[in-house]
PDB file of N, CA and C in Angstrom:
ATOM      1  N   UNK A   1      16.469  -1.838  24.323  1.00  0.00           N
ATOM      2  CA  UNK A   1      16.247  -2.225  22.924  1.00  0.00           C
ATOM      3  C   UNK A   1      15.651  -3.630  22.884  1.00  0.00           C
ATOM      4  N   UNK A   2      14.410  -4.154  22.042  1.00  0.00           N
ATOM      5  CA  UNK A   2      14.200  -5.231  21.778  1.00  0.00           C
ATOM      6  C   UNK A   2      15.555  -5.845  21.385  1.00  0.00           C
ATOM      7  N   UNK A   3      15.220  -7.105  21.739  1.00  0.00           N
ATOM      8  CA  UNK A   3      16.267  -8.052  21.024  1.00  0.00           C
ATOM      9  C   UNK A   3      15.705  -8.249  19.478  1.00  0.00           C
ATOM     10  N   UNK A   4      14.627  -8.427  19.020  1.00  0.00           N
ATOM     11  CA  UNK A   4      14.127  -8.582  17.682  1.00  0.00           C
ATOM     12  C   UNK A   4      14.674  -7.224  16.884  1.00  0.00           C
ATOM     13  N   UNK A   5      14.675  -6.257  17.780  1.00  0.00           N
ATOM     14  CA  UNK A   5      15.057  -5.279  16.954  1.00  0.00           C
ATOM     15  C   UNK A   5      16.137  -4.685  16.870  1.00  0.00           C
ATOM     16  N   UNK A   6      16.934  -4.200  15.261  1.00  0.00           N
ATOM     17  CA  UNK A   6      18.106  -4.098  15.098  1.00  0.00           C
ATOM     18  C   UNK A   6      18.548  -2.795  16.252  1.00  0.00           C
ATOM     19  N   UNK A   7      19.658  -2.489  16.537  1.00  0.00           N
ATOM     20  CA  UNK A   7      20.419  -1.352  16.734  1.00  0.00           C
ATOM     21  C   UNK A   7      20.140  -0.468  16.179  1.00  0.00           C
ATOM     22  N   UNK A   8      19.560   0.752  16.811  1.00  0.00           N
ATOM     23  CA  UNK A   8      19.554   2.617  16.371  1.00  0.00           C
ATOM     24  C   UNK A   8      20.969   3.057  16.490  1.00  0.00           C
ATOM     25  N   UNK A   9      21.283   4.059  15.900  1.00  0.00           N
ATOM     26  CA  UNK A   9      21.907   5.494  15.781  1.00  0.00           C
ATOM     27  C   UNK A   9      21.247   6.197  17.184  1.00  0.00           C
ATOM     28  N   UNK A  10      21.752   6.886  17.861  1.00  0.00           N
ATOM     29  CA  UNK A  10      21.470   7.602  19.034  1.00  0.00           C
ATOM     30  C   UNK A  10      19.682   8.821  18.301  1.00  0.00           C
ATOM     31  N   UNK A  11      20.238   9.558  16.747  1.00  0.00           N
ATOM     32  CA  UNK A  11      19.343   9.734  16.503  1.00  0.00           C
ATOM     33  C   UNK A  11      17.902   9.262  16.318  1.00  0.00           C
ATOM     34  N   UNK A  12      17.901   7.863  15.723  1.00  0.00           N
ATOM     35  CA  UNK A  12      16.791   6.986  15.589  1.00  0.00           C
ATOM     36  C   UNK A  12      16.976   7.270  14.073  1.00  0.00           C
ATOM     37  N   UNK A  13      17.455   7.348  13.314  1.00  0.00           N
ATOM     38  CA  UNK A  13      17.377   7.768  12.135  1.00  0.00           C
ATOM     39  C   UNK A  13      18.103   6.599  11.441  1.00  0.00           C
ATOM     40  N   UNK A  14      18.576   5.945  11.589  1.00  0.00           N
ATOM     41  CA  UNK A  14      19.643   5.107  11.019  1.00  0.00           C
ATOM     42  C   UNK A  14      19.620   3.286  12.297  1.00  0.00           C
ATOM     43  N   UNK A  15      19.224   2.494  11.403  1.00  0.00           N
ATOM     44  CA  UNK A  15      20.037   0.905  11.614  1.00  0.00           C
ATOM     45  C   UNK A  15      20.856   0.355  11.514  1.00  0.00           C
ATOM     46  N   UNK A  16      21.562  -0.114  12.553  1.00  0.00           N
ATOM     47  CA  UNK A  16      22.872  -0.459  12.444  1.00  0.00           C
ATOM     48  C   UNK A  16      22.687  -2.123  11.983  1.00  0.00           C
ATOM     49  N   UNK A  17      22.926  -2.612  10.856  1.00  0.00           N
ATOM     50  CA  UNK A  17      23.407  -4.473  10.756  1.00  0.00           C
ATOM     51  C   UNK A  17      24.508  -4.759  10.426  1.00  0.00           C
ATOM     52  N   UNK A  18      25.492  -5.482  11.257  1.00  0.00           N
ATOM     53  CA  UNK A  18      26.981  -5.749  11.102  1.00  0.00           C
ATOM     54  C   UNK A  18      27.294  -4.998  11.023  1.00  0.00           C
ATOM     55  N   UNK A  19      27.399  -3.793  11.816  1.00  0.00           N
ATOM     56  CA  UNK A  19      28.196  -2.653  11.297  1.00  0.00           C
ATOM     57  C   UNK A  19      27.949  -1.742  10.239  1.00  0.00           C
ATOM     58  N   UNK A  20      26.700  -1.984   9.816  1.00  0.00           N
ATOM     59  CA  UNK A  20      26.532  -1.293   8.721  1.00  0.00           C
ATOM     60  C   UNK A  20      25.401  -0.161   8.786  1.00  0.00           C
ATOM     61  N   UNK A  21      25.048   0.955   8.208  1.00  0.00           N
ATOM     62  CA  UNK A  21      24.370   1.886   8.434  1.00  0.00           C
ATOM     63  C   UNK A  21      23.149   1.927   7.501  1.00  0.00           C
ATOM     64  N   UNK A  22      21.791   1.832   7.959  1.00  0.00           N
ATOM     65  CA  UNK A  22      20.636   1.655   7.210  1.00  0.00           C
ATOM     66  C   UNK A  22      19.864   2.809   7.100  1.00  0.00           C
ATOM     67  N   UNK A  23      18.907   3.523   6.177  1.00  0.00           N
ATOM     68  CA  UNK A  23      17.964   4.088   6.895  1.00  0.00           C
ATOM     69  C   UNK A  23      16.665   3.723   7.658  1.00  0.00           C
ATOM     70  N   UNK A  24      16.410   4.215   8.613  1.00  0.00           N
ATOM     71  CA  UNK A  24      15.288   3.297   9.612  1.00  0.00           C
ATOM     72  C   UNK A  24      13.981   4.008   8.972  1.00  0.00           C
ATOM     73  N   UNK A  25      12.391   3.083   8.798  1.00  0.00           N
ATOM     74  CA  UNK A  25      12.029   3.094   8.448  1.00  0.00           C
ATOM     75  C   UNK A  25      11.200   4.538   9.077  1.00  0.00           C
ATOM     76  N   UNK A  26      10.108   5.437   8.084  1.00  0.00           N
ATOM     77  CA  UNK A  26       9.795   6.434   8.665  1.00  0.00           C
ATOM     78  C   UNK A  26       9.155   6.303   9.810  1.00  0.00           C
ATOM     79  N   UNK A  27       9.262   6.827  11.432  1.00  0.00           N
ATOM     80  CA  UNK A  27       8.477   6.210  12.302  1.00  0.00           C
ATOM     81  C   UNK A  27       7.254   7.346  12.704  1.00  0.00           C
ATOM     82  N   UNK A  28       7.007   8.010  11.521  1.00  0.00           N
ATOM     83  CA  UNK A  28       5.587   8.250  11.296  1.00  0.00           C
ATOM     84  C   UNK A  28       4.440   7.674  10.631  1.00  0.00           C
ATOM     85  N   UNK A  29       4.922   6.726   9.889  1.00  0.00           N
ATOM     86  CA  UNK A  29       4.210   5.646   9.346  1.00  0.00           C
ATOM     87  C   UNK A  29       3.575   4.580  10.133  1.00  0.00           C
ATOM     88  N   UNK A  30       2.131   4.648  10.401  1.00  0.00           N
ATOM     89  CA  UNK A  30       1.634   4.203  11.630  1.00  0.00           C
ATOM     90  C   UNK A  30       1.470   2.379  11.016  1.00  0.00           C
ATOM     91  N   UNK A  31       1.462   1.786  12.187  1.00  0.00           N
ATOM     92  CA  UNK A  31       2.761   0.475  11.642  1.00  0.00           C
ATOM     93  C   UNK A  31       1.414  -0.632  10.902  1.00  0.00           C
ATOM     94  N   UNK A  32       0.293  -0.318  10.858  1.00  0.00           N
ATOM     95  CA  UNK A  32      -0.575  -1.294  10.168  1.00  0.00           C
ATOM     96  C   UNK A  32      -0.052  -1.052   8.655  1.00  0.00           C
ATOM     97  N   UNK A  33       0.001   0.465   8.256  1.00  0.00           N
ATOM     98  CA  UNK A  33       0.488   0.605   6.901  1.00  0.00           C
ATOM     99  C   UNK A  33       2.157   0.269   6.533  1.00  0.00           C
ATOM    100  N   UNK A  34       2.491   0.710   7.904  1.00  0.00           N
ATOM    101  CA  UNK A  34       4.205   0.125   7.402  1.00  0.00           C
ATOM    102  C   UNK A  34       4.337  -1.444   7.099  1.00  0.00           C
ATOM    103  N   UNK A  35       3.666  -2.201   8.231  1.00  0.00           N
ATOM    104  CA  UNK A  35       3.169  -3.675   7.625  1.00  0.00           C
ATOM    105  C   UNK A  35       2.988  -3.884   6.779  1.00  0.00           C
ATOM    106  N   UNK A  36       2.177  -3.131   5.667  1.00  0.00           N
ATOM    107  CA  UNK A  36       1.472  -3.524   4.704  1.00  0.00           C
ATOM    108  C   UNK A  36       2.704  -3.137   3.595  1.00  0.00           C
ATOM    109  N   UNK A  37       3.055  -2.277   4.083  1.00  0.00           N
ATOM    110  CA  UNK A  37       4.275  -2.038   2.697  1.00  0.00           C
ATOM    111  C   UNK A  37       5.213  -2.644   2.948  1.00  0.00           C
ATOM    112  N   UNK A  38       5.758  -3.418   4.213  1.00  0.00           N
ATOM    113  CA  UNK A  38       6.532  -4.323   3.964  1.00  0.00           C
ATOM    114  C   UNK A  38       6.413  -5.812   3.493  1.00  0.00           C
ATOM    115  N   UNK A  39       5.142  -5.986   3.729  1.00  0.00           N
ATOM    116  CA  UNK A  39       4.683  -7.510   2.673  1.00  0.00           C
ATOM    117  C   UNK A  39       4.697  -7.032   1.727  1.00  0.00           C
ATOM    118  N   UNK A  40       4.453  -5.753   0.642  1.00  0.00           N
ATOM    119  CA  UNK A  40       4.701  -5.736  -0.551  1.00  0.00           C
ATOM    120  C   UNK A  40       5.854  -5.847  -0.786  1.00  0.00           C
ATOM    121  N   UNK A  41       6.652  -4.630   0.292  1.00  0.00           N
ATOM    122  CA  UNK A  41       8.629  -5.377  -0.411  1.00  0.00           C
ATOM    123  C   UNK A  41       9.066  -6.338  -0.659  1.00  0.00           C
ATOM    124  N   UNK A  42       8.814  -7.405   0.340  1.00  0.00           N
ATOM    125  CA  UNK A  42       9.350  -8.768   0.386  1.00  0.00           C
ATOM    126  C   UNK A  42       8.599  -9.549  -0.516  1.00  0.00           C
ATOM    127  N   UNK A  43       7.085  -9.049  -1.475  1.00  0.00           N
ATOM    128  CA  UNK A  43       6.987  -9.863  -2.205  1.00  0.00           C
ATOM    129  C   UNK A  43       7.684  -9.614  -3.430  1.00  0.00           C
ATOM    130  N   UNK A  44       7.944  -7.889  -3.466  1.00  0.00           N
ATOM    131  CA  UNK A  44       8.708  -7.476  -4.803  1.00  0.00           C
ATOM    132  C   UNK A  44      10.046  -8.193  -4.845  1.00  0.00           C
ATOM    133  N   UNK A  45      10.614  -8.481  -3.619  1.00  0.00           N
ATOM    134  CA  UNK A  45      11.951  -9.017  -3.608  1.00  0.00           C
ATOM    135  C   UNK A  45      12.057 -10.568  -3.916  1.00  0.00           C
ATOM    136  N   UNK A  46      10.620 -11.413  -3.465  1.00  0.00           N
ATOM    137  CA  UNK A  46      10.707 -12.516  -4.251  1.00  0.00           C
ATOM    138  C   UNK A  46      10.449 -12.471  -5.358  1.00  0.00           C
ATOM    139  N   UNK A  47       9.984 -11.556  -5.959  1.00  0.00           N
ATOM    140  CA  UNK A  47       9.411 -11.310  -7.428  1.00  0.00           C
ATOM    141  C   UNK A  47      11.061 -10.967  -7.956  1.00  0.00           C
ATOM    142  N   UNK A  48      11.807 -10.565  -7.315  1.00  0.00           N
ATOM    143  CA  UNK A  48      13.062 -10.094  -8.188  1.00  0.00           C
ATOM    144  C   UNK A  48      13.846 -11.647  -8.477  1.00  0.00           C
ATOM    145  N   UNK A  49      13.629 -11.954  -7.290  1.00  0.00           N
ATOM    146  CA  UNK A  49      14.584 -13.550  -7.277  1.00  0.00           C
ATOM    147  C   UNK A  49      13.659 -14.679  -7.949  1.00  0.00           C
ATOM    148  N   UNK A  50      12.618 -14.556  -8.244  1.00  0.00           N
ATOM    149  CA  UNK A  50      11.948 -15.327  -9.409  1.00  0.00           C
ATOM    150  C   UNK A  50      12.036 -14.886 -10.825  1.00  0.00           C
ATOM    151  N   UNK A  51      12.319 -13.539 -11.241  1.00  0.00           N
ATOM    152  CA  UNK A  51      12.470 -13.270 -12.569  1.00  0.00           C
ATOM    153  C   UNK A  51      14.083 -13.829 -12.777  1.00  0.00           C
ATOM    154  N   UNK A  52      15.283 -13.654 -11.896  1.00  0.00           N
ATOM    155  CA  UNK A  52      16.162 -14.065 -12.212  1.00  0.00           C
ATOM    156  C   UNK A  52      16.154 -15.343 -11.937  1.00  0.00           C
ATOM    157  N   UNK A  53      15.665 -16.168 -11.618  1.00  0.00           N
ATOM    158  CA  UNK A  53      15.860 -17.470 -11.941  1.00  0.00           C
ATOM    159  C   UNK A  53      15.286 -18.115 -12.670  1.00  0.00           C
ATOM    160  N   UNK A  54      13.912 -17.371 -13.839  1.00  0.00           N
ATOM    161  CA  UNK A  54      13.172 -17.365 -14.872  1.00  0.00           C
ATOM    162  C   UNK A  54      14.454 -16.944 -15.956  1.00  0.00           C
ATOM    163  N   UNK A  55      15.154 -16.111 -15.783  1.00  0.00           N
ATOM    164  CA  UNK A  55      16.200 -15.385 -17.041  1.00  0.00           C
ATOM    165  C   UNK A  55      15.006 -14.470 -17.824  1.00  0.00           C
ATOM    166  N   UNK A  56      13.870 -13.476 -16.792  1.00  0.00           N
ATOM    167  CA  UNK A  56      13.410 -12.872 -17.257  1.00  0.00           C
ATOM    168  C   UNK A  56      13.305 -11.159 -17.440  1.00  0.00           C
ATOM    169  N   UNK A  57      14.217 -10.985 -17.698  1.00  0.00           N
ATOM    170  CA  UNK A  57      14.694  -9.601 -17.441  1.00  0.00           C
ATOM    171  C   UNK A  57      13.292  -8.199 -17.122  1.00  0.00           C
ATOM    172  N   UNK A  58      12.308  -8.493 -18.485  1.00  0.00           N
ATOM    173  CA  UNK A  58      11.252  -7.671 -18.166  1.00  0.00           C
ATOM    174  C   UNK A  58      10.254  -7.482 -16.527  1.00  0.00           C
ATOM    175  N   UNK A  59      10.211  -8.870 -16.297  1.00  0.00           N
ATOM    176  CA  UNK A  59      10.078  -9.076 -14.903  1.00  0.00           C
ATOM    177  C   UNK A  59      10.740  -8.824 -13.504  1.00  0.00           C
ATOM    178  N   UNK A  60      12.395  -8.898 -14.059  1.00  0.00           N
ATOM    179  CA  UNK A  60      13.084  -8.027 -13.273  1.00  0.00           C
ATOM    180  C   UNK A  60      12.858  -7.244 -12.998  1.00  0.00           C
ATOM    181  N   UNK A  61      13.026  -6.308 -14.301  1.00  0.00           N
ATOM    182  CA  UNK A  61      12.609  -4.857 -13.994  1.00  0.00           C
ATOM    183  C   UNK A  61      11.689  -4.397 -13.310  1.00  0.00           C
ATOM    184  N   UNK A  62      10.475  -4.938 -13.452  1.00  0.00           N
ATOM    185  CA  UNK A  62       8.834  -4.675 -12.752  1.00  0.00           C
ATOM    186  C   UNK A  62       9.262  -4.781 -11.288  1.00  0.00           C
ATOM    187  N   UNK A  63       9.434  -6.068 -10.949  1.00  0.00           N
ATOM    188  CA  UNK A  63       9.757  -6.530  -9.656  1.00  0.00           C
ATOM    189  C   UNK A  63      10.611  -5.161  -8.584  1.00  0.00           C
ATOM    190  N   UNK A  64      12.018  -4.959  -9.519  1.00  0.00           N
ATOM    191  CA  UNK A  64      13.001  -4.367  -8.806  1.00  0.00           C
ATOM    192  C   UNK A  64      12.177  -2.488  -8.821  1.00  0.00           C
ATOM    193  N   UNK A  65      11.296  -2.427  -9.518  1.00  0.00           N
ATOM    194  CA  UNK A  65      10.639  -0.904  -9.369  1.00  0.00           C
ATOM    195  C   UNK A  65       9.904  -1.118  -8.365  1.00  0.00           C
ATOM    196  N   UNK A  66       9.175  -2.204  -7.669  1.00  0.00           N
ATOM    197  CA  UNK A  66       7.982  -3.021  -6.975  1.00  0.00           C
ATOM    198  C   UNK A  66       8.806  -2.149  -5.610  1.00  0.00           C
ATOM    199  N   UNK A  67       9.870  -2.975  -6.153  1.00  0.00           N
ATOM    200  CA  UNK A  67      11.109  -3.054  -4.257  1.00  0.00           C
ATOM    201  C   UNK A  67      11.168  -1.405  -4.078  1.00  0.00           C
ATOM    202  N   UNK A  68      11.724  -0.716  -5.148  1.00  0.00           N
ATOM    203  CA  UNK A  68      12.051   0.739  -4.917  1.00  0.00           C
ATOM    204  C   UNK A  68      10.993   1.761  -4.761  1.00  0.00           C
ATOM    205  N   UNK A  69       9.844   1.190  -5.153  1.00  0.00           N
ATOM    206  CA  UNK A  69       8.622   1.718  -4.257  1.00  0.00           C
ATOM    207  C   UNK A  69       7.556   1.942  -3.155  1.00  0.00           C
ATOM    208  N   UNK A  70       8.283   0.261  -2.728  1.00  0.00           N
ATOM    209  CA  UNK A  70       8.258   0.121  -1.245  1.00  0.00           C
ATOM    210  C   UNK A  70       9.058   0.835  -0.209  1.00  0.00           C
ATOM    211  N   UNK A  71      10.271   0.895  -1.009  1.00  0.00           N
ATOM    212  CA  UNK A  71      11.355   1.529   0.294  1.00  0.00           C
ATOM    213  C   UNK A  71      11.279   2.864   0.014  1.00  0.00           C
ATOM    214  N   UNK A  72      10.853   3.680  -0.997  1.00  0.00           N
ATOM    215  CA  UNK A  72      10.740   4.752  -0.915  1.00  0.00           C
ATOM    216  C   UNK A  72       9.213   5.254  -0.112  1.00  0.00           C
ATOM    217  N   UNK A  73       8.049   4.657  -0.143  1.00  0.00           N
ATOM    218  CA  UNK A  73       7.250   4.833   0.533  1.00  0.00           C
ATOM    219  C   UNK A  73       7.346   4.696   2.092  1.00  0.00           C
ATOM    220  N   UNK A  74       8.330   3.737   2.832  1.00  0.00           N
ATOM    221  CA  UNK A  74       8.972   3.504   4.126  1.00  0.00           C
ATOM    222  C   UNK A  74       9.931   4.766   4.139  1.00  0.00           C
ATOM    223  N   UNK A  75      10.048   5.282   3.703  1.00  0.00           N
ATOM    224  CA  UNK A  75      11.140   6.210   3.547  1.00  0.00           C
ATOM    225  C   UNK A  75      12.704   6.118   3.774  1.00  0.00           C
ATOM    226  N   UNK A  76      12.900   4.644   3.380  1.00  0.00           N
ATOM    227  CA  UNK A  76      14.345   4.052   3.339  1.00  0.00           C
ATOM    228  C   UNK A  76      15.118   4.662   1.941  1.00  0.00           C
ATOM    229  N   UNK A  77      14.188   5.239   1.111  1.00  0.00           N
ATOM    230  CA  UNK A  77      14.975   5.674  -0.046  1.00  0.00           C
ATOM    231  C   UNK A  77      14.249   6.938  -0.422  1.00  0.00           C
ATOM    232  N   UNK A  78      15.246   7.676  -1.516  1.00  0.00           N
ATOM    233  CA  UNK A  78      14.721   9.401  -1.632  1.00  0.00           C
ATOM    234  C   UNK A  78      15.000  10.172  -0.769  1.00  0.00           C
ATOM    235  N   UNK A  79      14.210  11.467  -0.420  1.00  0.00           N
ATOM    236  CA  UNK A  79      14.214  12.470   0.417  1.00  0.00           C
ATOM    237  C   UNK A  79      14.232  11.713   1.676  1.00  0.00           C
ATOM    238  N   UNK A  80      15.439  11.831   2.720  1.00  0.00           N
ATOM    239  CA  UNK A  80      15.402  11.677   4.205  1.00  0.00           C
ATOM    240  C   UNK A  80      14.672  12.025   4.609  1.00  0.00           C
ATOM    241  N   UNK A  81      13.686  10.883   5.130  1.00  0.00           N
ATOM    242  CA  UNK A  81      12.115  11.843   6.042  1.00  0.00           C
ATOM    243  C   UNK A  81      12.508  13.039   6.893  1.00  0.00           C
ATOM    244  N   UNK A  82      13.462  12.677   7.935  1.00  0.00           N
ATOM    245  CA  UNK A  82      13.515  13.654   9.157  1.00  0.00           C
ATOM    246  C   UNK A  82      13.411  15.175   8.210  1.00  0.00           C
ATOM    247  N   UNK A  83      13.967  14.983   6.933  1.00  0.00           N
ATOM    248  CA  UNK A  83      13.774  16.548   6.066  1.00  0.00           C
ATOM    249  C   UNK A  83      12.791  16.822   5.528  1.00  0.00           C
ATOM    250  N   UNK A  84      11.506  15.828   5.326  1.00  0.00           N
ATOM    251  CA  UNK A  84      10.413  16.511   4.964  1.00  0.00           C
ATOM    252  C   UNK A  84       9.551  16.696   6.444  1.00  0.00           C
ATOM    253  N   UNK A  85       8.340  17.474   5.912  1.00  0.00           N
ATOM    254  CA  UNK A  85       7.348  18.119   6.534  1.00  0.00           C
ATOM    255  C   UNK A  85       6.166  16.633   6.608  1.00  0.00           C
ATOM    256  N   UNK A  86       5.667  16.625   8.229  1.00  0.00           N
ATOM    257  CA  UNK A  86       4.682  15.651   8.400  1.00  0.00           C
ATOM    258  C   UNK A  86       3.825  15.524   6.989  1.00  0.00           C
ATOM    259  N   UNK A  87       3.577  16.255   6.477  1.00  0.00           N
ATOM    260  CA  UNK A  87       2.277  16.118   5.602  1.00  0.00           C
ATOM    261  C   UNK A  87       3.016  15.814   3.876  1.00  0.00           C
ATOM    262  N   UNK A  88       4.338  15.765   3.890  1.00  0.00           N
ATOM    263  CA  UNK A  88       4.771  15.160   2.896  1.00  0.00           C
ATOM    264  C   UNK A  88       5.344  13.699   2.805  1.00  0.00           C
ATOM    265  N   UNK A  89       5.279  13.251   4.370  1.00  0.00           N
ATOM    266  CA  UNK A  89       5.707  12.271   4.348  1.00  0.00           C
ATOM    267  C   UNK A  89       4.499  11.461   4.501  1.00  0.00           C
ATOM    268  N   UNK A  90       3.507  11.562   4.747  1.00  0.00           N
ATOM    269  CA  UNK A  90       1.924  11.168   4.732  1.00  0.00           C
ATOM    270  C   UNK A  90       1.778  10.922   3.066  1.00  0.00           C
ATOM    271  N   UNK A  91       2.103  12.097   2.305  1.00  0.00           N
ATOM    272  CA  UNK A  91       1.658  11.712   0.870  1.00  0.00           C
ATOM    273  C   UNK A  91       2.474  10.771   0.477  1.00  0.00           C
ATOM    274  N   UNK A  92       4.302  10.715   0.585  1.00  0.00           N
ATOM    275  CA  UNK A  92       5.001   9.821   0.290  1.00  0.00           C
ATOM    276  C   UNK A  92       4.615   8.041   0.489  1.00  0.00           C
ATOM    277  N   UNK A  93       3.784   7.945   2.013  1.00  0.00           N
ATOM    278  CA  UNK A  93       3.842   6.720   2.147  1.00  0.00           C
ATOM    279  C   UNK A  93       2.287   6.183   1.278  1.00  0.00           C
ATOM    280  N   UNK A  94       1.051   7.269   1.775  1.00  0.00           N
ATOM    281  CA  UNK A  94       0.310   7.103   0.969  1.00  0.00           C
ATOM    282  C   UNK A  94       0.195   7.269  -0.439  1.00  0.00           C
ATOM    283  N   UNK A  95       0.449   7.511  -1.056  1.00  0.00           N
ATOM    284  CA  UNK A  95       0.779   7.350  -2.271  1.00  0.00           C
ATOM    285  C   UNK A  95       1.362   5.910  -3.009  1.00  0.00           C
ATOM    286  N   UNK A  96       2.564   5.941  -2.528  1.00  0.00           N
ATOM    287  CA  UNK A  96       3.579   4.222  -1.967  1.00  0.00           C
ATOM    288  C   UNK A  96       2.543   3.207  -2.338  1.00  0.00           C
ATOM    289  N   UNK A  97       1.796   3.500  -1.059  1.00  0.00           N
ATOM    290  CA  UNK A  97       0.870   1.953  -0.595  1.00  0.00           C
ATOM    291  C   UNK A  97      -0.057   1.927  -1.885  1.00  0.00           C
ATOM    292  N   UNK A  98      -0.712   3.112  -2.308  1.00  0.00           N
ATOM    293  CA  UNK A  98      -1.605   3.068  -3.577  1.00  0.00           C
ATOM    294  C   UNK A  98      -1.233   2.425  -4.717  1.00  0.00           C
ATOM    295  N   UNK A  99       0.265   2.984  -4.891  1.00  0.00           N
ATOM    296  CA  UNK A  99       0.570   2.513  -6.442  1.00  0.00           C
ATOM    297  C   UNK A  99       0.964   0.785  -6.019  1.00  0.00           C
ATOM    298  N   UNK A 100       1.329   0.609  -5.070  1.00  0.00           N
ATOM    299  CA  UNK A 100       1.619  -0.738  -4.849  1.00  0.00           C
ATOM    300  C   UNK A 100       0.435  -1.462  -5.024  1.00  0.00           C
ATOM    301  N   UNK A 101      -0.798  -1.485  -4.088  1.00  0.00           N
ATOM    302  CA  UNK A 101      -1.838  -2.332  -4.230  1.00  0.00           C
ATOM    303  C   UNK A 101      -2.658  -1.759  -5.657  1.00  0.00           C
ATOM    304  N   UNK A 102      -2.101  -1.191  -6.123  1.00  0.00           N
ATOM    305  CA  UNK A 102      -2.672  -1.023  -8.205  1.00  0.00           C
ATOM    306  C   UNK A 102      -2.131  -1.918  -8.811  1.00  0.00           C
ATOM    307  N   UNK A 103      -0.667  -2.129  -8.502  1.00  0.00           N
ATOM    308  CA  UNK A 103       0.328  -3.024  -9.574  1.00  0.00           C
ATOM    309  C   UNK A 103       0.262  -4.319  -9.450  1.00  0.00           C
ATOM    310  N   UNK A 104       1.204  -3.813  -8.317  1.00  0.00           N
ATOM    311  CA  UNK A 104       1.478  -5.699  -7.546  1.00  0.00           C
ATOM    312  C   UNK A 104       0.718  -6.355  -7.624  1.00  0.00           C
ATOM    313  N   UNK A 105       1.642  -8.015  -7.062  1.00  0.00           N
ATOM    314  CA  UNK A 105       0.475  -8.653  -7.148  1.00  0.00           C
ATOM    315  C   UNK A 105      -0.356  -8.596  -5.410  1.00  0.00           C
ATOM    316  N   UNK A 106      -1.000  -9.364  -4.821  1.00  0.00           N
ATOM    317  CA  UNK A 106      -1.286  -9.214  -3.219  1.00  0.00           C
ATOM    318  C   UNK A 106       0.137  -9.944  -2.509  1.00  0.00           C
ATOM    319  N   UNK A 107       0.087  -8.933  -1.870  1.00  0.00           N
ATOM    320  CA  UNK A 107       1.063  -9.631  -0.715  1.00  0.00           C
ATOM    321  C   UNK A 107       1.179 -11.131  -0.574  1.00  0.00           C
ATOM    322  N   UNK A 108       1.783 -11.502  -0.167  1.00  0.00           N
ATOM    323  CA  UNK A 108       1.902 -13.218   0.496  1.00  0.00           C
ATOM    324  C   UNK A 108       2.111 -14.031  -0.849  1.00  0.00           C
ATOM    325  N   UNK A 109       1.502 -13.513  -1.917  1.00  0.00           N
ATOM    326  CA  UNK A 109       1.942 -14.410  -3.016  1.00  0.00           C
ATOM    327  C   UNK A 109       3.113 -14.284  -3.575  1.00  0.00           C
ATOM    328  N   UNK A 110       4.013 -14.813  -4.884  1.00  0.00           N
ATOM    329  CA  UNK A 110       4.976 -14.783  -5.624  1.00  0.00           C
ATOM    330  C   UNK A 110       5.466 -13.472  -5.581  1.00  0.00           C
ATOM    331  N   UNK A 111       5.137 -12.557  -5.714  1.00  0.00           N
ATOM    332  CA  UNK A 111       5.303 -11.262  -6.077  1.00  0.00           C
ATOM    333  C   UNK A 111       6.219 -11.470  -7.167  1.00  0.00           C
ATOM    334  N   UNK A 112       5.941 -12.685  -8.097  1.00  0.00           N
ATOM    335  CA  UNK A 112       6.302 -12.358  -9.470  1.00  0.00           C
ATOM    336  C   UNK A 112       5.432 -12.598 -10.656  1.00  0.00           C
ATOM    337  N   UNK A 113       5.724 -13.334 -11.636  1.00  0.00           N
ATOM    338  CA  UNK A 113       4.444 -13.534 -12.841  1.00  0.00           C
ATOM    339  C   UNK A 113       4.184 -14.724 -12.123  1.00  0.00           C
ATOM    340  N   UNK A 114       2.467 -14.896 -12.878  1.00  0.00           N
ATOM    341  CA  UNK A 114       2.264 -16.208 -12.839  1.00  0.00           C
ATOM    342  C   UNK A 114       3.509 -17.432 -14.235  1.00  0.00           C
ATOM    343  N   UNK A 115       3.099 -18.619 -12.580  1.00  0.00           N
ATOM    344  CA  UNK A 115       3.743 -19.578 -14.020  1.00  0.00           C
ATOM    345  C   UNK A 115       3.288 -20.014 -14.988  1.00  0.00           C
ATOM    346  N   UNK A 116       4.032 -20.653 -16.154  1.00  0.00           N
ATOM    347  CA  UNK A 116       3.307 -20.586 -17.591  1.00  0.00           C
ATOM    348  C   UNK A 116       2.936 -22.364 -17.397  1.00  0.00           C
ATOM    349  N   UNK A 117       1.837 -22.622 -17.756  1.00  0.00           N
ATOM    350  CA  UNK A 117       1.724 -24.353 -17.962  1.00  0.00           C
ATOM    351  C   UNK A 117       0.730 -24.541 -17.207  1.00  0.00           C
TER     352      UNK A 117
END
């Protein structure tokens, strides 16, 4: 096992952190695109922690759909990949990455609103 990388489940299906049980990301998702949807998560997730420290709830919301469309396109959330069929999990992630680079903002930035002033 890398040291960078967390602990598997014997299946590969599951991450272990502190003891705790994750789903591992789909590892049919060939990793330039899994990259790419994980700079969108982490910007949706600063986008979540900038609307709450704005006290902006509408932005919350955006943000926290941002996050749940990332991890559902990784296939950390929804249908357990290992249960779909290669070619649904192709549409799942592609799809994902589409609606993300429609909405969002680009990766690396705020991934929340611009500021006002």
């Amino acid at each position: 096992m890398d040291a960078d990388q967390p602990e598997r489940t014997p299946d590969g299906r599951y991450i272990v952190v502190n003891g705790r049980r994750w789903r591992a990301t789909d590892p049919e998702i060939p990793e330039e695109v899994a990259a790419d949807l994980r700079r969108h998560l982490m910007a949706a997730r600063r986008g979540v922690a900038a609307a709450r420290r704005n006290q902006d709830p509408a932005a919350e919301k955006m943000a926290r759909s941002r996050v749940h469309t990332a991890k559902v396109a990784l296939g950390e959330r929804g249908t357990p990949w290992w249960e779909q069929p290669v070619v649904e999990r192709r549409r799942r992630w592609e799809d994902g990455a589409a609606e993300l680079r429609a909405a969002a903002p680009p990766p690396g930035g705020s991934g929340g609103r611009p500021a006002d002033g």
